[in-house]
C-alpha atoms as a PDB file:
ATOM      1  CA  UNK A   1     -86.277  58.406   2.559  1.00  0.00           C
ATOM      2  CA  UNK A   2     -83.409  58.934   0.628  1.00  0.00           C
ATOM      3  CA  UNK A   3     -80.850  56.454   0.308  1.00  0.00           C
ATOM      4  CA  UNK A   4     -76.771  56.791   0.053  1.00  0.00           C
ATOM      5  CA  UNK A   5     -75.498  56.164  -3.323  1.00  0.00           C
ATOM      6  CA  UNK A   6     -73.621  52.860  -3.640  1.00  0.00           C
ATOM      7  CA  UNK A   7     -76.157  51.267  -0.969  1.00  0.00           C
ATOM      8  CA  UNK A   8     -76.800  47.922  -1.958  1.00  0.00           C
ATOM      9  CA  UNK A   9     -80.577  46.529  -0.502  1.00  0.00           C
ATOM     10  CA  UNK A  10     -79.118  42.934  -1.221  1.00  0.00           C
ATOM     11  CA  UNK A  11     -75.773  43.054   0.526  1.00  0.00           C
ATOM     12  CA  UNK A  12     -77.142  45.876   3.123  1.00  0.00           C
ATOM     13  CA  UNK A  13     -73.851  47.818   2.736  1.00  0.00           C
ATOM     14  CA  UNK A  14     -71.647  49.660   0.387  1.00  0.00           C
ATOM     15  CA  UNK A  15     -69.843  47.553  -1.538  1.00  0.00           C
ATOM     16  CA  UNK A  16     -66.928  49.697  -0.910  1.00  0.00           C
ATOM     17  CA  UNK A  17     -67.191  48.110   2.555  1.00  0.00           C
ATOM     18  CA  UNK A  18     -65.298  45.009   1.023  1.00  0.00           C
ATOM     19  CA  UNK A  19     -62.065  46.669  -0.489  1.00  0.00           C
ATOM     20  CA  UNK A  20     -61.483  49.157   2.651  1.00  0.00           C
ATOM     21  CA  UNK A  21     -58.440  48.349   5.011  1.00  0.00           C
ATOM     22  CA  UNK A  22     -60.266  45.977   7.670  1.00  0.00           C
ATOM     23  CA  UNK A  23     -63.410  44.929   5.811  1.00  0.00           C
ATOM     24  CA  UNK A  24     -64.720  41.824   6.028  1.00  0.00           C
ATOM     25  CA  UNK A  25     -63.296  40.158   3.140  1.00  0.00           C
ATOM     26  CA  UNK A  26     -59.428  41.510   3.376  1.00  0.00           C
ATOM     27  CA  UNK A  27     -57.389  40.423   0.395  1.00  0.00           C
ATOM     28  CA  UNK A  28     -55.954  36.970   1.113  1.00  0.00           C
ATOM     29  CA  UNK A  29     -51.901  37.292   1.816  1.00  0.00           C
ATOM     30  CA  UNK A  30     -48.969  35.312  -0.409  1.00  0.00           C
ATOM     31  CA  UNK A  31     -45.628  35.402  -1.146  1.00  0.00           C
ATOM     32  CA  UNK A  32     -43.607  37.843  -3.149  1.00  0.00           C
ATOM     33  CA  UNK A  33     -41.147  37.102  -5.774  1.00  0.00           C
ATOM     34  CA  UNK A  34     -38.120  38.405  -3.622  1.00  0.00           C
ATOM     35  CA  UNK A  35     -39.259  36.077  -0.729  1.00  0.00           C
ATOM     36  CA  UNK A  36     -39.499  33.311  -3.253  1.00  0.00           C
ATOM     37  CA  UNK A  37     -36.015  33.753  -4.804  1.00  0.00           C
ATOM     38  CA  UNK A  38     -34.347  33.823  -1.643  1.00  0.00           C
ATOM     39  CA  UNK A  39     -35.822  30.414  -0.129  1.00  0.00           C
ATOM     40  CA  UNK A  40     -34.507  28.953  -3.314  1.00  0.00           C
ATOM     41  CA  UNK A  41     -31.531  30.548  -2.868  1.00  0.00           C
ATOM     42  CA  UNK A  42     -30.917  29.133   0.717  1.00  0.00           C
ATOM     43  CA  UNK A  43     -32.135  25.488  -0.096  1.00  0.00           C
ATOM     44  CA  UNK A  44     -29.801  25.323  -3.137  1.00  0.00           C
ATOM     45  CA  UNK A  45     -27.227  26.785  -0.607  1.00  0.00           C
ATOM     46  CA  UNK A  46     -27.934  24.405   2.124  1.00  0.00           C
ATOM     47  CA  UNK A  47     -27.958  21.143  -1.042  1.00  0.00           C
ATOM     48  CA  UNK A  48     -24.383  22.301  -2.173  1.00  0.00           C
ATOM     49  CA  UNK A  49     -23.283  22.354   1.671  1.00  0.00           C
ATOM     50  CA  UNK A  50     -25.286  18.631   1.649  1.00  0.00           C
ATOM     51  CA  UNK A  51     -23.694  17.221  -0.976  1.00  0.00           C
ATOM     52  CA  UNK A  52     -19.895  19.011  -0.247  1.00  0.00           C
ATOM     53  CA  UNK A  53     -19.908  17.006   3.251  1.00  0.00           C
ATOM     54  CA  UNK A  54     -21.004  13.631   1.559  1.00  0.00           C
ATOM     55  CA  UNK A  55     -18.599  13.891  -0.889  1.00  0.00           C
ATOM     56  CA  UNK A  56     -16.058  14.781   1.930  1.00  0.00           C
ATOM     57  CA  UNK A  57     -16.453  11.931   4.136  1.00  0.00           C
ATOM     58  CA  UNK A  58     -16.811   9.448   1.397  1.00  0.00           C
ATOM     59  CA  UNK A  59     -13.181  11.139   0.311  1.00  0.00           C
ATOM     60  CA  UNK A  60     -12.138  10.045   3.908  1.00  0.00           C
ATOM     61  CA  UNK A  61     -13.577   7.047   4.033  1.00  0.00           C
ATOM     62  CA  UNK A  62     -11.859   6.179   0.709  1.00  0.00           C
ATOM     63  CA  UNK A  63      -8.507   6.902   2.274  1.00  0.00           C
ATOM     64  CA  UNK A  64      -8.707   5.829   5.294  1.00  0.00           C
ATOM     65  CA  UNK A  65      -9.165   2.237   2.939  1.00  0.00           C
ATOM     66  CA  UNK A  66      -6.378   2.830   0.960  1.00  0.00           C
ATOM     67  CA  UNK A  67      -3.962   3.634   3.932  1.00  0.00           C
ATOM     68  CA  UNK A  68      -5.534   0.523   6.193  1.00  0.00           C
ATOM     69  CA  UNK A  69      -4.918  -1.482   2.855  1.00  0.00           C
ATOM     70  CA  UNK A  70      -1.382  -0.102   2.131  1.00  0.00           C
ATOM     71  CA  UNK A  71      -0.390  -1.072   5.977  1.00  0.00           C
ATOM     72  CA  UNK A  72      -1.656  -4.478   5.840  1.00  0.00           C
ATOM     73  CA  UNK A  73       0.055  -5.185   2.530  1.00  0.00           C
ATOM     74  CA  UNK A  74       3.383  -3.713   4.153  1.00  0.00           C
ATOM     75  CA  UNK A  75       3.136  -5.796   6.909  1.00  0.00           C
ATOM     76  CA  UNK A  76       2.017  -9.221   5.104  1.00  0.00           C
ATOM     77  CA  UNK A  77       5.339  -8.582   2.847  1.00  0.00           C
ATOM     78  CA  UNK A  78       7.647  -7.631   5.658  1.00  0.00           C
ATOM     79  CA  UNK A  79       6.967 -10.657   7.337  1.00  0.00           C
ATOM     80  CA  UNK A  80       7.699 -12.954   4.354  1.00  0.00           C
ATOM     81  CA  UNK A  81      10.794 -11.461   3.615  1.00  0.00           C
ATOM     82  CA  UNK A  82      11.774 -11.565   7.252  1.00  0.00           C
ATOM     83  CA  UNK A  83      10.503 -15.490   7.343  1.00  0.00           C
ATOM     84  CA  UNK A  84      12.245 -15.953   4.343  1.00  0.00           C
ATOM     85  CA  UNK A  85      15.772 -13.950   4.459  1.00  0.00           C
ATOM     86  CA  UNK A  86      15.846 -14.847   8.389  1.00  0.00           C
ATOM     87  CA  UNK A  87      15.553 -19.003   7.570  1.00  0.00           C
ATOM     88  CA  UNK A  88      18.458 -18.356   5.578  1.00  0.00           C
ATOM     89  CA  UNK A  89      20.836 -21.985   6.085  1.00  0.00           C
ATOM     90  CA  UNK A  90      24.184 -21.114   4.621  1.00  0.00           C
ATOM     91  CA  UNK A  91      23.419 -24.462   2.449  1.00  0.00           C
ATOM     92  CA  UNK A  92      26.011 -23.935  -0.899  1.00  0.00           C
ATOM     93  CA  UNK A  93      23.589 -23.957  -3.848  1.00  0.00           C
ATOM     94  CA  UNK A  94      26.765 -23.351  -6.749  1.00  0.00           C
ATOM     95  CA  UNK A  95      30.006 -23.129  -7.058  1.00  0.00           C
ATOM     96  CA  UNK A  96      32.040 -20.195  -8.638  1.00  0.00           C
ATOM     97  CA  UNK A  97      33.272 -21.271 -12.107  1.00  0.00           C
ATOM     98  CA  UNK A  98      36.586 -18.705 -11.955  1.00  0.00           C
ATOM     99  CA  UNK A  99      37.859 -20.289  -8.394  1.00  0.00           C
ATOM    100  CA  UNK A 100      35.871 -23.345  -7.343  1.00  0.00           C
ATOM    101  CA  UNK A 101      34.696 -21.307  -4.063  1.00  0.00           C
ATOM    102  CA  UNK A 102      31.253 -22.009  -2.871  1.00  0.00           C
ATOM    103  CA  UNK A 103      28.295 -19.612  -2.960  1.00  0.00           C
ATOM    104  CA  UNK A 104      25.929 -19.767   0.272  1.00  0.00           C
ATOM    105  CA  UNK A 105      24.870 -16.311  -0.273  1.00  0.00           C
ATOM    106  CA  UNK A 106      24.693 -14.105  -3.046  1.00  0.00           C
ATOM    107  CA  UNK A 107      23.400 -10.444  -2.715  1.00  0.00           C
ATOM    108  CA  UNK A 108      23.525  -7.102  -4.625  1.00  0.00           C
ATOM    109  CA  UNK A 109      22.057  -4.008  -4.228  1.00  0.00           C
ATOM    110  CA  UNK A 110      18.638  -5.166  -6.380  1.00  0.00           C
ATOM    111  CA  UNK A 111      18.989  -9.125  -5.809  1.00  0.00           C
ATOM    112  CA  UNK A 112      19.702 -11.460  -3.714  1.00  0.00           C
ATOM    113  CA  UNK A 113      19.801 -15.675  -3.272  1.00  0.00           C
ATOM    114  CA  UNK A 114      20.457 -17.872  -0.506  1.00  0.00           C
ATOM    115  CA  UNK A 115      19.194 -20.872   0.625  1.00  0.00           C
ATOM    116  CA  UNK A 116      16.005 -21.570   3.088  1.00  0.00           C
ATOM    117  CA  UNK A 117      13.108 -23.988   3.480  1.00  0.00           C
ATOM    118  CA  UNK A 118      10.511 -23.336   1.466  1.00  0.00           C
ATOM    119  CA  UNK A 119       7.338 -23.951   3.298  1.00  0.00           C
ATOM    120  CA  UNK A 120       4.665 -26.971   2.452  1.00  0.00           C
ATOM    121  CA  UNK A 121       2.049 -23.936   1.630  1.00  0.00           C
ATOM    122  CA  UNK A 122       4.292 -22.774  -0.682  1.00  0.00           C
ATOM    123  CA  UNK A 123       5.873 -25.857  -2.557  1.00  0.00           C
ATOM    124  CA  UNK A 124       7.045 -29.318  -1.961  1.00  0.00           C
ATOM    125  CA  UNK A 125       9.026 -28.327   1.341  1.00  0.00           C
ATOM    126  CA  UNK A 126      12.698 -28.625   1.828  1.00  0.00           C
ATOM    127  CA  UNK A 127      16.015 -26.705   0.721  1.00  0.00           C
ATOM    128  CA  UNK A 128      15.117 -24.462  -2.174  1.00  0.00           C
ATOM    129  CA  UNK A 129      17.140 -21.481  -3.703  1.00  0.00           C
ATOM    130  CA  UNK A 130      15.329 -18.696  -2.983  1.00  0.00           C
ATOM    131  CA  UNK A 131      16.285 -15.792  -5.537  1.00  0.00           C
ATOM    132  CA  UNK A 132      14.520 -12.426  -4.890  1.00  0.00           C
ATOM    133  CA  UNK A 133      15.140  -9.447  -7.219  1.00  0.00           C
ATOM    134  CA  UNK A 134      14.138  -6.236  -8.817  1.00  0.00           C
ATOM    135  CA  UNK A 135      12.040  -6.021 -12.495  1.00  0.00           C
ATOM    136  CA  UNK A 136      10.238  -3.594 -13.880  1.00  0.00           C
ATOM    137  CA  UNK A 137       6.684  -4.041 -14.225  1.00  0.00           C
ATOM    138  CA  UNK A 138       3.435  -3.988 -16.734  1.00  0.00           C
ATOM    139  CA  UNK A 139       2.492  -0.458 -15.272  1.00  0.00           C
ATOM    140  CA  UNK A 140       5.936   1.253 -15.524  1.00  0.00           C
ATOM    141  CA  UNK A 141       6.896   0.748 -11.876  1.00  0.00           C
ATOM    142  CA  UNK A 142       9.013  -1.912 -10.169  1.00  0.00           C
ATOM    143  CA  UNK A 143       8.024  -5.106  -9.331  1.00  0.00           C
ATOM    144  CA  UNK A 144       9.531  -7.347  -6.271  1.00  0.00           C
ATOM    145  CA  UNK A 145       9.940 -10.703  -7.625  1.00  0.00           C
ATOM    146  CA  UNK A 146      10.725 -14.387  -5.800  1.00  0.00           C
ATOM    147  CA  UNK A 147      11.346 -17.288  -7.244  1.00  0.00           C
ATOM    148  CA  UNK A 148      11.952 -20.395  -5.618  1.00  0.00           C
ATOM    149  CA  UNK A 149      14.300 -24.214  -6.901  1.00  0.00           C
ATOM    150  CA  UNK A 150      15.073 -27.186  -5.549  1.00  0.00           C
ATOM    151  CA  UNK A 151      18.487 -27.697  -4.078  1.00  0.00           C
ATOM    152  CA  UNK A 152      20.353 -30.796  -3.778  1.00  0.00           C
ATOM    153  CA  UNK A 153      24.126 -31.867  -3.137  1.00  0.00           C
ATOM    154  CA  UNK A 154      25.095 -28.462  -3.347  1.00  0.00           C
ATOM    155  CA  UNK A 155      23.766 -27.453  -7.076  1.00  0.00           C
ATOM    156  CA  UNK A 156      20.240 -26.325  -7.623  1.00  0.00           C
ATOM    157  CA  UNK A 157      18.406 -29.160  -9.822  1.00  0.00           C
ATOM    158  CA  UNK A 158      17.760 -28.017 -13.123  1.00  0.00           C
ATOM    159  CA  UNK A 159      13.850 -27.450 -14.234  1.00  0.00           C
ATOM    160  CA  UNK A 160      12.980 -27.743 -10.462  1.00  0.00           C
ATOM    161  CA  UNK A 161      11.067 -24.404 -10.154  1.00  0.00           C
ATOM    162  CA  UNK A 162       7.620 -25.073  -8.734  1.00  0.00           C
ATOM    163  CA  UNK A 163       6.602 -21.753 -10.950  1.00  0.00           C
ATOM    164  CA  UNK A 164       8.496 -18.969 -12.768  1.00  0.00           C
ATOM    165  CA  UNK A 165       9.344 -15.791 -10.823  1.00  0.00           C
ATOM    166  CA  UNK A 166       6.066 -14.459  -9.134  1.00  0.00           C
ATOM    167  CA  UNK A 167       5.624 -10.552  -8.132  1.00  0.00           C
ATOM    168  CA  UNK A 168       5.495 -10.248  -4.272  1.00  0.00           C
ATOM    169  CA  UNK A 169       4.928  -6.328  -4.217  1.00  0.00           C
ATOM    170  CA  UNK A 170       3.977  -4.479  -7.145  1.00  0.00           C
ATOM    171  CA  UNK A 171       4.016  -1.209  -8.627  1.00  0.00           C
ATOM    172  CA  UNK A 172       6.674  -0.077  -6.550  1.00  0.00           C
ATOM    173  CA  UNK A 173       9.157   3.511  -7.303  1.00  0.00           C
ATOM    174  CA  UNK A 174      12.320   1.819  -5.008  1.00  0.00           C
ATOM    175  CA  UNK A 175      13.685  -1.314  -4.127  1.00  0.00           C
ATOM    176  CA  UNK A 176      16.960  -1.920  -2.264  1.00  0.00           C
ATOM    177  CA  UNK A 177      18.925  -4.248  -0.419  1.00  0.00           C
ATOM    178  CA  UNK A 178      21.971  -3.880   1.502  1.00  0.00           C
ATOM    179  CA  UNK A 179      23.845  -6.228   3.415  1.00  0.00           C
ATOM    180  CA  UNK A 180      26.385  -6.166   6.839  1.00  0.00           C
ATOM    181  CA  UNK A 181      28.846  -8.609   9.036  1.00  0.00           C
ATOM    182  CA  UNK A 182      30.622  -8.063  11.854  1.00  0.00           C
ATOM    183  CA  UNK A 183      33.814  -5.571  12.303  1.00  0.00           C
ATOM    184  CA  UNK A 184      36.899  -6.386  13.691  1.00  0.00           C
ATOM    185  CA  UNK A 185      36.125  -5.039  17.296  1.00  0.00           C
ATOM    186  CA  UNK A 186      32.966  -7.730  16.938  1.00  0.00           C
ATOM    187  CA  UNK A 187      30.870  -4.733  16.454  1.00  0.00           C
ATOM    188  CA  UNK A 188      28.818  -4.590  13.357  1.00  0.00           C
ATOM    189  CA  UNK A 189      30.040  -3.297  10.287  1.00  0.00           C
ATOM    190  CA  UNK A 190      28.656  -0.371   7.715  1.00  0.00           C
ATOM    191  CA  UNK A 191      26.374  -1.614   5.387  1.00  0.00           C
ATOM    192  CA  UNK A 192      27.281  -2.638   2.162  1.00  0.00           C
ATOM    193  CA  UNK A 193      25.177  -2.380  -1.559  1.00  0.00           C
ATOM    194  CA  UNK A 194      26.785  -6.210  -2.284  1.00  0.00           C
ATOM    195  CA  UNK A 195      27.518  -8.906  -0.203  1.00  0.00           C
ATOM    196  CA  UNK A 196      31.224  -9.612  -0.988  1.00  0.00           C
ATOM    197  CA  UNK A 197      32.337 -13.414   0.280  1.00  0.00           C
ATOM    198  CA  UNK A 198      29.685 -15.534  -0.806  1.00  0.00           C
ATOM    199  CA  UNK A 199      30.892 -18.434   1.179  1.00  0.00           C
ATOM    200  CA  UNK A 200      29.816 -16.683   4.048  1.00  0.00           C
ATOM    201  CA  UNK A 201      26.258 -15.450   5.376  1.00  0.00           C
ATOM    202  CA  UNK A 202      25.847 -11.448   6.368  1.00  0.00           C
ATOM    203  CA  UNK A 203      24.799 -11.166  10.024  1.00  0.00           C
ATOM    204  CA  UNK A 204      21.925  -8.500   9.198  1.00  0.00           C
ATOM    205  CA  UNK A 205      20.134  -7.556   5.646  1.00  0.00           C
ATOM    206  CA  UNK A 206      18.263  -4.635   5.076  1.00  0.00           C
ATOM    207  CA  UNK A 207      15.574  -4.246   2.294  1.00  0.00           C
ATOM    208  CA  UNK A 208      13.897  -0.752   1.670  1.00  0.00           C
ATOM    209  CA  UNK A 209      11.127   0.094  -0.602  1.00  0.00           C
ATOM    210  CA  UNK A 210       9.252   3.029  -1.854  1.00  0.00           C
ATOM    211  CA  UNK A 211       5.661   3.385  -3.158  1.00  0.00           C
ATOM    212  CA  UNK A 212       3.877   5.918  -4.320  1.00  0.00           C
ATOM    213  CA  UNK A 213       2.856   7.300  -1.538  1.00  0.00           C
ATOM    214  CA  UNK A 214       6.177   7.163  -0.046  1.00  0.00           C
ATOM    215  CA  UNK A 215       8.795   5.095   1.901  1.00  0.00           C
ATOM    216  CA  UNK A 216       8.047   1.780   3.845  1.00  0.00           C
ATOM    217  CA  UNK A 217       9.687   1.249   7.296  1.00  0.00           C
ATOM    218  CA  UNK A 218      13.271  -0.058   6.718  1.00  0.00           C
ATOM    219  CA  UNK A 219      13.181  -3.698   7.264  1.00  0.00           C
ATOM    220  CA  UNK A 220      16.305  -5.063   8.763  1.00  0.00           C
ATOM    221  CA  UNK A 221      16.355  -8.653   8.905  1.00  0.00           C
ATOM    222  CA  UNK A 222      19.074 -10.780  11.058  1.00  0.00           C
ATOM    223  CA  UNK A 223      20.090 -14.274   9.984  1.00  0.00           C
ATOM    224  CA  UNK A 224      20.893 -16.470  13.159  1.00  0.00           C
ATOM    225  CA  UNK A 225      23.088 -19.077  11.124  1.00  0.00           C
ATOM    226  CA  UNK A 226      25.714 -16.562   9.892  1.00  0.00           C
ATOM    227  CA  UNK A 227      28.937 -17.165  11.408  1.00  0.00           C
ATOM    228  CA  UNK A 228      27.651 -21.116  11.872  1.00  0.00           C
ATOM    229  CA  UNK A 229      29.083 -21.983   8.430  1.00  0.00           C
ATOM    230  CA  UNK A 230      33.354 -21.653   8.125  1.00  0.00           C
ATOM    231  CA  UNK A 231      34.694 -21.359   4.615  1.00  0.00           C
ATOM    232  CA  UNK A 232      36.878 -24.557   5.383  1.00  0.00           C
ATOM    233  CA  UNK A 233      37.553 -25.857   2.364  1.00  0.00           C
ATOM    234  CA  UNK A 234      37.371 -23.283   0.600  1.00  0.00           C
ATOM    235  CA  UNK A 235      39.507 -22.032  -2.709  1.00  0.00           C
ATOM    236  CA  UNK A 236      41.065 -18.546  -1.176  1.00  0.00           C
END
């Protein structure tokens, strides 16, 4: 009998029988280079997407810091200053050289001194001049500073400062003071860049400041012993 070319005796089949569409030993499937680029193309897209909504949150987290830190330092300073300017006594701490008036409170547009209780945290208690004003710091901006002396009979005691002049806010782009008293209809009167009777205490005080991220809520302090202390006495 006459066998068909290709038959194998072995394998009992044309070999052909392996390489035809639906033989028994189909070629084994993969991926092509196309279908390779583009999954590396969309997990490199969906990394950059990853790490663009890390770095975004951590950028909000990071402010949200800075802001929570910038309001708490706000409102630890505002409430010295208003502790501070709002204890102010009306004690005299010097007397003008020119007339012989008193001075109970001294204020310009970037300083200002008067006469409060210093706290035991702070110092040795008691009267003490407190002198705030304006200098310019290590960084280039402005620097708050306080500084704080003993007063006695009227005249601040010489070499009596507990330590020199101390920053309270730093790096600041604006400080100012202004100062008002009461109008002639008992209303109050327009504020003023400097105080102008010394002998006297202004009924309100307003300090405002500017950062660099902008302006601080105007801080308008009132002093409950102005008005207590006449100028009797007094060189006009």
């Amino acid at each position: 009998m006459r066998r068909a070319a290709g038959f194998s005796t072995a394998l009992g089949r044309s070999p052909r029988a392996f390489i035809r569409p639906g033989g028994s030993a189909a070629r084994t499937a993969g991926f092509t280079l196309m279908e390779v680029m583009l999954a590396v193309s969309l997990l490199a897209a969906a990394m950059a997407l990853g790490f663009a909504t890390l770095r975004a949150a951590a950028a909000t987290a990071q402010r949200g810091e800075a802001i929570a830190e910038r309001n708490e330092r706000i409102r630890a300073v505002s409430d010295f200053l208003r502790r501070r300017i709002g204890g102010a006594q009306g004690v005299v701490f010097e007397l003008d050289p020119g007339t012989g008036a008193s001075k109970r409170f001294e204020g310009t547009e970037n300083s200002m001194r008067f006469v409060a209780d210093l706290p035991d945290y702070l110092g040795r208690g008691g009267p003490h001049l407190h002198a705030l004003g304006v200098g310019r710091g290590a960084a280039g901006g402005l620097d708050l500073l306080v500084d704080f002396r003993i007063v006695q009979g009227g005249q601040v005691l010489a070499g009596s400062a507990a330590r020199p002049p101390e920053p309270l806010v730093e790096g600041l782009r604006q400080v100012r003071f202004a100062y008002r008293g009461l109008a002639g209809n008992g209303g109050f009167g327009p504020w003023e860049d400097a105080w102008e009777d010394p002998r006297m205490l202004p009924v309100q005080v307003r300090v405002q400041m500017v950062d660099a991220r902008g302006a601080w809520p105007d801080l308008v302090v009132a002093l409950p012993m102005a008005g207590s202390f006449a100028a009797v006495g007094d060189v006009q």
